[in-house]
N, C-alpha and C. Protein backbone atom coordinates (compact mmCIF):
# COMPACT_ATOMS: atom_id res chain seq x y z
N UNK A 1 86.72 -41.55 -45.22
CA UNK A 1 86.35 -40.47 -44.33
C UNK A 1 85.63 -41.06 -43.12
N UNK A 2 85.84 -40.84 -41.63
CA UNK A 2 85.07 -40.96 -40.60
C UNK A 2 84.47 -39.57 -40.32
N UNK A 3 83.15 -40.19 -40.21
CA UNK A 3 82.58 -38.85 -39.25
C UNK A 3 83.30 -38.23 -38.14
N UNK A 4 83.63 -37.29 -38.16
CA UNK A 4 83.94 -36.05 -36.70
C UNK A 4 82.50 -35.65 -35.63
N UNK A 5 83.13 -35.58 -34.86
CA UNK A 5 82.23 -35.09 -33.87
C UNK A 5 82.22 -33.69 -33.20
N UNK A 6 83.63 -32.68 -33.79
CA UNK A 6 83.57 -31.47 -33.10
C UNK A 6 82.89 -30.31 -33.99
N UNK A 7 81.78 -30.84 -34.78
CA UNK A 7 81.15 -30.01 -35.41
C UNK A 7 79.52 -30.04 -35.08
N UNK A 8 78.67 -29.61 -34.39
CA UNK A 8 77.19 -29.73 -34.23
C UNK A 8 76.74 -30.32 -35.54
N UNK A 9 76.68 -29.95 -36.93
CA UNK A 9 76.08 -30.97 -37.77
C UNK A 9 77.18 -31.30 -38.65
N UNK A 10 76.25 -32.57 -39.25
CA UNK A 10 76.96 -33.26 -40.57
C UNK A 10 77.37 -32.43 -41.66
N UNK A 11 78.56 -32.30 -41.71
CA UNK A 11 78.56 -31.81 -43.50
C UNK A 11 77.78 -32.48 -44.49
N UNK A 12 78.47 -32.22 -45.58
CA UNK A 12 77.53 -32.66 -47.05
C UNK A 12 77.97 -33.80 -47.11
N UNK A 13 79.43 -34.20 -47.25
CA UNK A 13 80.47 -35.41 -47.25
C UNK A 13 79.94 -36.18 -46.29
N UNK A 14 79.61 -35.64 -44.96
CA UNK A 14 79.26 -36.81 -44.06
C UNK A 14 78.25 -37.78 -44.16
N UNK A 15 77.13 -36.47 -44.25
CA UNK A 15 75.53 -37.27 -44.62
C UNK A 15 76.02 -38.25 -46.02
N UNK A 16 76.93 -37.53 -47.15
CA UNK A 16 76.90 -38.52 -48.30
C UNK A 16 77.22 -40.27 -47.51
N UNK A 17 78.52 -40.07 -46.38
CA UNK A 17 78.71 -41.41 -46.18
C UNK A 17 77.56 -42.10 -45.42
N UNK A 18 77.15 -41.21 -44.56
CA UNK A 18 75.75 -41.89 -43.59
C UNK A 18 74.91 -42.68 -44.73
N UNK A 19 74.29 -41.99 -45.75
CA UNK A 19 73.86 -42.55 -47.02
C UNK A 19 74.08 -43.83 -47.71
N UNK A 20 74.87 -43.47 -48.05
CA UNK A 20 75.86 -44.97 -48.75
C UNK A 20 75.89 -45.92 -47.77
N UNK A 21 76.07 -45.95 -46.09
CA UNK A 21 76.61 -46.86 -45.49
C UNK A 21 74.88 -47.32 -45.19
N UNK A 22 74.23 -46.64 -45.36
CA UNK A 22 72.68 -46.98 -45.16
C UNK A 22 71.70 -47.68 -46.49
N UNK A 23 72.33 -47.23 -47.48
CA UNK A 23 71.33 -47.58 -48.79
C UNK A 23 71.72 -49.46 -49.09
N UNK A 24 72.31 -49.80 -48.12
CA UNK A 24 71.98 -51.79 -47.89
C UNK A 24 71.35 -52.16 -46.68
N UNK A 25 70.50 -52.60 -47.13
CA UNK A 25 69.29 -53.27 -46.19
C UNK A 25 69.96 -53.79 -45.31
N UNK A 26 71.17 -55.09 -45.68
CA UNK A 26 71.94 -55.67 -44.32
C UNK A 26 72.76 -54.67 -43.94
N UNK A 27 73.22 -53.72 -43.51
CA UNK A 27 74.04 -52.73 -43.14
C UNK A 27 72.50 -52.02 -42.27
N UNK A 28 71.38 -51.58 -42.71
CA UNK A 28 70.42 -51.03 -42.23
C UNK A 28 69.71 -52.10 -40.86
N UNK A 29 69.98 -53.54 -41.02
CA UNK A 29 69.42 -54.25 -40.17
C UNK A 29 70.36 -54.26 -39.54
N UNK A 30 71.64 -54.25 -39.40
CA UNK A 30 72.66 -54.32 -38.51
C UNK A 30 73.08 -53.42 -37.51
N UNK A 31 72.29 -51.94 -37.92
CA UNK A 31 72.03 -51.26 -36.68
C UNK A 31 70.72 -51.21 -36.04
N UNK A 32 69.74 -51.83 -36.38
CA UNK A 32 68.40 -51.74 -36.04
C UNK A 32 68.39 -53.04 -34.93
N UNK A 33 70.10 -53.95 -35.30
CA UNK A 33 69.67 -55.47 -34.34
C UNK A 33 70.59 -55.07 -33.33
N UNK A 34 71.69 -53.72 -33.12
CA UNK A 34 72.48 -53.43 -31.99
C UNK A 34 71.70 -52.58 -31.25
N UNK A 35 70.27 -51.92 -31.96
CA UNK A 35 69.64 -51.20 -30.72
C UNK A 35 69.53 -52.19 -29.46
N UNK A 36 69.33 -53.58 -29.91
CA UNK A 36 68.87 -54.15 -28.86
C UNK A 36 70.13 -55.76 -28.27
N UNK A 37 71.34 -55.19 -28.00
CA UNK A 37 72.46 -56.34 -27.51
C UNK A 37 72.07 -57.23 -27.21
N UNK A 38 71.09 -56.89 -26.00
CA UNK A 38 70.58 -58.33 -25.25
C UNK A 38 69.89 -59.64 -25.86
N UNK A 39 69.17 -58.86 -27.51
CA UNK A 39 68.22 -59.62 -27.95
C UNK A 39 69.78 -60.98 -28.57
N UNK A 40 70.89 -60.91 -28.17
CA UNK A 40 71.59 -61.65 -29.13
C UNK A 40 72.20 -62.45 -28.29
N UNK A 41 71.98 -63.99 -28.25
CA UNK A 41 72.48 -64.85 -27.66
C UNK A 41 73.87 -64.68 -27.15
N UNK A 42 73.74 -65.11 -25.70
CA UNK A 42 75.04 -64.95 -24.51
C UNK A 42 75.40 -63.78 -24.13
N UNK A 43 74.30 -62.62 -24.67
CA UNK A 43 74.70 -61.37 -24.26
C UNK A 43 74.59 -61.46 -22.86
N UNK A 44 75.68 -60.61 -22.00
CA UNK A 44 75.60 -60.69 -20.83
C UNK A 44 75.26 -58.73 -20.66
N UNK A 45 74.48 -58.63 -19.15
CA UNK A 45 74.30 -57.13 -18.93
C UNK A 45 75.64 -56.54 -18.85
N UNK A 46 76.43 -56.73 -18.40
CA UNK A 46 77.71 -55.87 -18.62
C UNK A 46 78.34 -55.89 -19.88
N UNK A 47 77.76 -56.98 -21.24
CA UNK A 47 78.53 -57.10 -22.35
C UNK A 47 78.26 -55.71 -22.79
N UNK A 48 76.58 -54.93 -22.88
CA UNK A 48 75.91 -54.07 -23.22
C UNK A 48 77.32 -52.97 -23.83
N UNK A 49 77.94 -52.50 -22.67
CA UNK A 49 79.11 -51.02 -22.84
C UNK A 49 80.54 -51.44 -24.08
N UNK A 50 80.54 -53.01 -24.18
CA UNK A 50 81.32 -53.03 -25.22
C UNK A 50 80.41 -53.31 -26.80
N UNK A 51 79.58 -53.92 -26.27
CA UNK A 51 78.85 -54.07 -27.70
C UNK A 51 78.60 -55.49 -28.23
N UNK A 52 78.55 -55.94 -29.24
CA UNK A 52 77.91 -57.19 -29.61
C UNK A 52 79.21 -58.00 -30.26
N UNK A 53 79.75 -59.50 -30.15
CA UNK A 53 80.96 -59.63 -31.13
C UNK A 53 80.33 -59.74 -32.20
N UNK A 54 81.07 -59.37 -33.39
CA UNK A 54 81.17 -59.38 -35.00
C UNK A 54 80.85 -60.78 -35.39
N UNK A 55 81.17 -61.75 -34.53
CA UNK A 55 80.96 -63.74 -34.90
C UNK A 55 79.28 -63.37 -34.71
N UNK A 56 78.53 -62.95 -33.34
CA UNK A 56 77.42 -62.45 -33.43
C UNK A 56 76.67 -62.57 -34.32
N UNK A 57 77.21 -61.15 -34.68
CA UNK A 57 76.32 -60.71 -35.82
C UNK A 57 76.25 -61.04 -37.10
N UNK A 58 77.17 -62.32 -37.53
CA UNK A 58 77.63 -62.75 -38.41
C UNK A 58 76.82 -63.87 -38.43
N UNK A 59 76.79 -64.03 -37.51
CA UNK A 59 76.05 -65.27 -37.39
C UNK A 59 74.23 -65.09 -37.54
N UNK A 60 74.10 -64.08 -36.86
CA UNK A 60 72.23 -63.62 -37.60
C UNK A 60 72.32 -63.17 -38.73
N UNK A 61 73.22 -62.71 -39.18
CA UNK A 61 72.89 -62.41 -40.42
C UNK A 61 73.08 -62.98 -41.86
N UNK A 62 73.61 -64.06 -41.57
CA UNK A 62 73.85 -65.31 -42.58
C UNK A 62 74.86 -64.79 -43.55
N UNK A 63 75.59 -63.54 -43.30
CA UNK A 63 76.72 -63.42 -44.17
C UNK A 63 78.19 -63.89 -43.90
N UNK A 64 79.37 -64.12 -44.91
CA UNK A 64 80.20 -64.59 -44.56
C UNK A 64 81.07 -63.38 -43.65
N UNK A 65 82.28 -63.85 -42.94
CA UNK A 65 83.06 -62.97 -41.95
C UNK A 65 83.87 -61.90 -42.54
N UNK A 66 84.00 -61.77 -43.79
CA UNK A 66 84.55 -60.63 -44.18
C UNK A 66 83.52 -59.97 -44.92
N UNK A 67 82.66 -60.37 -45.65
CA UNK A 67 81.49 -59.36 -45.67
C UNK A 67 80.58 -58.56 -44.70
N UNK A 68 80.23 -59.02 -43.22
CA UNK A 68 79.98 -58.56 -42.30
C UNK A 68 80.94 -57.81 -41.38
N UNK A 69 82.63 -57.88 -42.01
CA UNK A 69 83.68 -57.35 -40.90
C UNK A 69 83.12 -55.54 -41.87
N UNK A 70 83.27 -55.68 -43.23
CA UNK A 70 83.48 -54.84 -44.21
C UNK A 70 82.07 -53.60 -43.97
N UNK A 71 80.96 -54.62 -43.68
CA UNK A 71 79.70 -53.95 -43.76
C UNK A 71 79.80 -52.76 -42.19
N UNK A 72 80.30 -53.55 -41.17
CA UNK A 72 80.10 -53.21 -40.15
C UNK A 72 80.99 -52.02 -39.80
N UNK A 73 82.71 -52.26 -40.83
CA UNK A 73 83.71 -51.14 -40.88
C UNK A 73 82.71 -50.08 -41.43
N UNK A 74 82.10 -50.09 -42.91
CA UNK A 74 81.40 -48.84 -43.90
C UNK A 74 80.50 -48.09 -42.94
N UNK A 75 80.03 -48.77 -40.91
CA UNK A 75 79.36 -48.26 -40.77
C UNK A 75 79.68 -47.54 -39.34
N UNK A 76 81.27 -48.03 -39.12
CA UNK A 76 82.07 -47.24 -38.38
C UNK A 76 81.88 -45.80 -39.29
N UNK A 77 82.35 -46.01 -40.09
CA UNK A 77 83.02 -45.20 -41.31
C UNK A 77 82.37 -43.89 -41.04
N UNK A 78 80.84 -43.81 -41.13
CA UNK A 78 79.72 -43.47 -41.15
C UNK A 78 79.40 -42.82 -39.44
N UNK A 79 80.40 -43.14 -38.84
CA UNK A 79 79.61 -42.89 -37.40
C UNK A 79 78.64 -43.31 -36.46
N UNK A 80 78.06 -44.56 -37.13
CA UNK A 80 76.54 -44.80 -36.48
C UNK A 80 76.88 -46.21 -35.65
N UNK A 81 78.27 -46.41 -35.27
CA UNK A 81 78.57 -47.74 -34.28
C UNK A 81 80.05 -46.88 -33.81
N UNK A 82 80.41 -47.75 -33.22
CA UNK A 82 81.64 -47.97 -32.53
C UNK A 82 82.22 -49.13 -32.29
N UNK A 83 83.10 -49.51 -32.70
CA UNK A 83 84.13 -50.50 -32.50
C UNK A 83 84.83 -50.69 -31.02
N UNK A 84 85.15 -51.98 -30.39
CA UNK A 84 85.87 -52.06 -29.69
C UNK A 84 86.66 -53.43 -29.70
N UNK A 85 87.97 -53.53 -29.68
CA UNK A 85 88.80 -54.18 -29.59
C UNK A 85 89.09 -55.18 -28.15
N UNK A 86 88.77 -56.63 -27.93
CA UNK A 86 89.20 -57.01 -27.01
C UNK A 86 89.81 -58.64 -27.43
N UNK A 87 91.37 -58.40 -27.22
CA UNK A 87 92.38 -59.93 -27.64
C UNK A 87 92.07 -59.96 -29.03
N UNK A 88 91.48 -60.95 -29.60
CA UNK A 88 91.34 -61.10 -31.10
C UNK A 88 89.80 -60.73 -31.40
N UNK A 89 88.79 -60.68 -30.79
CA UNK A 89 87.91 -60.30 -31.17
C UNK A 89 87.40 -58.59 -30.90
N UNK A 90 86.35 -58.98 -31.63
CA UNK A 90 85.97 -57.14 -32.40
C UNK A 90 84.61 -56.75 -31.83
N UNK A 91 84.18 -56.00 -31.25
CA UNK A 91 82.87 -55.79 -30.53
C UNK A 91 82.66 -54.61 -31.07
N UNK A 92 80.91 -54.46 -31.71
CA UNK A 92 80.43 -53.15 -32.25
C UNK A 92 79.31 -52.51 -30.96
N UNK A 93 78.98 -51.16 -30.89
CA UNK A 93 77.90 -50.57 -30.58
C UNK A 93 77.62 -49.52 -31.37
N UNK A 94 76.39 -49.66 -30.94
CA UNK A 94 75.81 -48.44 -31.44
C UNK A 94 76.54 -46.97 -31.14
N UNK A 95 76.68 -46.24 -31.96
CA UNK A 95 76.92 -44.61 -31.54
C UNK A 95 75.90 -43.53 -31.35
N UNK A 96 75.00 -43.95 -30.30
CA UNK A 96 73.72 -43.35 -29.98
C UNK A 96 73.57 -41.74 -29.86
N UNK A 97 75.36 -41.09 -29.46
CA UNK A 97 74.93 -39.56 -29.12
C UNK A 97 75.45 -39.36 -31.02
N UNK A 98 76.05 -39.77 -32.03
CA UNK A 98 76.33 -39.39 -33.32
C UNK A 98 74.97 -39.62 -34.05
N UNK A 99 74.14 -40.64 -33.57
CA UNK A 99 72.94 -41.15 -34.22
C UNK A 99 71.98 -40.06 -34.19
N UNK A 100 72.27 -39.15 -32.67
CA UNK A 100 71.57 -37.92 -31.98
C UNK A 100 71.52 -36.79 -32.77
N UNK A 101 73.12 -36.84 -33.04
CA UNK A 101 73.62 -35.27 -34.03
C UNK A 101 73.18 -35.74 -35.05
N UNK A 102 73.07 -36.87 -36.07
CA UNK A 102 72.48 -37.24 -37.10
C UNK A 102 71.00 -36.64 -37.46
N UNK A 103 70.10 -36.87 -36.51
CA UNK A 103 68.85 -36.84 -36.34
C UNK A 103 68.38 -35.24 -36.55
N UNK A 104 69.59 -35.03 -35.53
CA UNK A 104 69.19 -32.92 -35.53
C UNK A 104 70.00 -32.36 -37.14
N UNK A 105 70.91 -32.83 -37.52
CA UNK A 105 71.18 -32.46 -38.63
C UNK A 105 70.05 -32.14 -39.73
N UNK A 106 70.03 -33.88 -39.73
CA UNK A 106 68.52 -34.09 -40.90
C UNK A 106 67.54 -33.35 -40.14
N UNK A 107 66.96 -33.05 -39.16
CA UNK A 107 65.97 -32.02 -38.48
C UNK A 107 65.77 -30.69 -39.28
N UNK A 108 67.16 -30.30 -39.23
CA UNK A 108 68.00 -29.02 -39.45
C UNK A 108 67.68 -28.66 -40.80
N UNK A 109 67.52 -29.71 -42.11
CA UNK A 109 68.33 -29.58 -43.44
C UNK A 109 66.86 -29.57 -43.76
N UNK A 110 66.00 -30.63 -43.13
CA UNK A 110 64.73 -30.77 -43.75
C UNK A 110 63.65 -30.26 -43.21
């Protein structure tokens, strides 16, 4: 399941995946280290709008390349990045306005 966006809040299903894609610490640091692109070596200011490469983040985070491709898909999955495709490599960002509806959801529920 991917999160949708033409609904103001999360369903039940959604928050379940937001959950799951959150209850691993490295999955939880991996959006807490794209708040900040720049902090990641060779980031350039225009890299910012595509996002960070996956070698990146693979590389701070001392996991191997298909455990970090996998972690980073569960968190597409989830809504809380975005993927972008350029030649062979894979660039994530943050999904800051889904992170938004996230926030007002849980606002909402709790």
């Amino acid at each position: 399941m991917i999160v949708r966006y033409d609904h103001p809040m999360f369903s039940e299903a959604e928050l379940l995946t937001v959950f799951r894609a959150l209850s691993n610490p490295a999955r939880r640091q991996m959006l807490v280290w794209l708040k900040e692109p720049m902090g990641f070596p060779g980031q350039e200011p225009g890299d910012v709008e595509i996002g960070v490469c996956v070698t990146d983040i693979q590389r701070r985070a001392g996991l191997g390349q298909s455990t970090t491709s996998q972690y980073l898909a569960m968190l597409r999955r989830a809504g809380l990045v975005v993927a972008t495709r350029r030649g062979k490599w894979t660039y994530y960002r943050r999904d800051e306005a889904n992170i938004a509806r996230l926030l007002e959801t849980l606002g909402d529920v709790f």
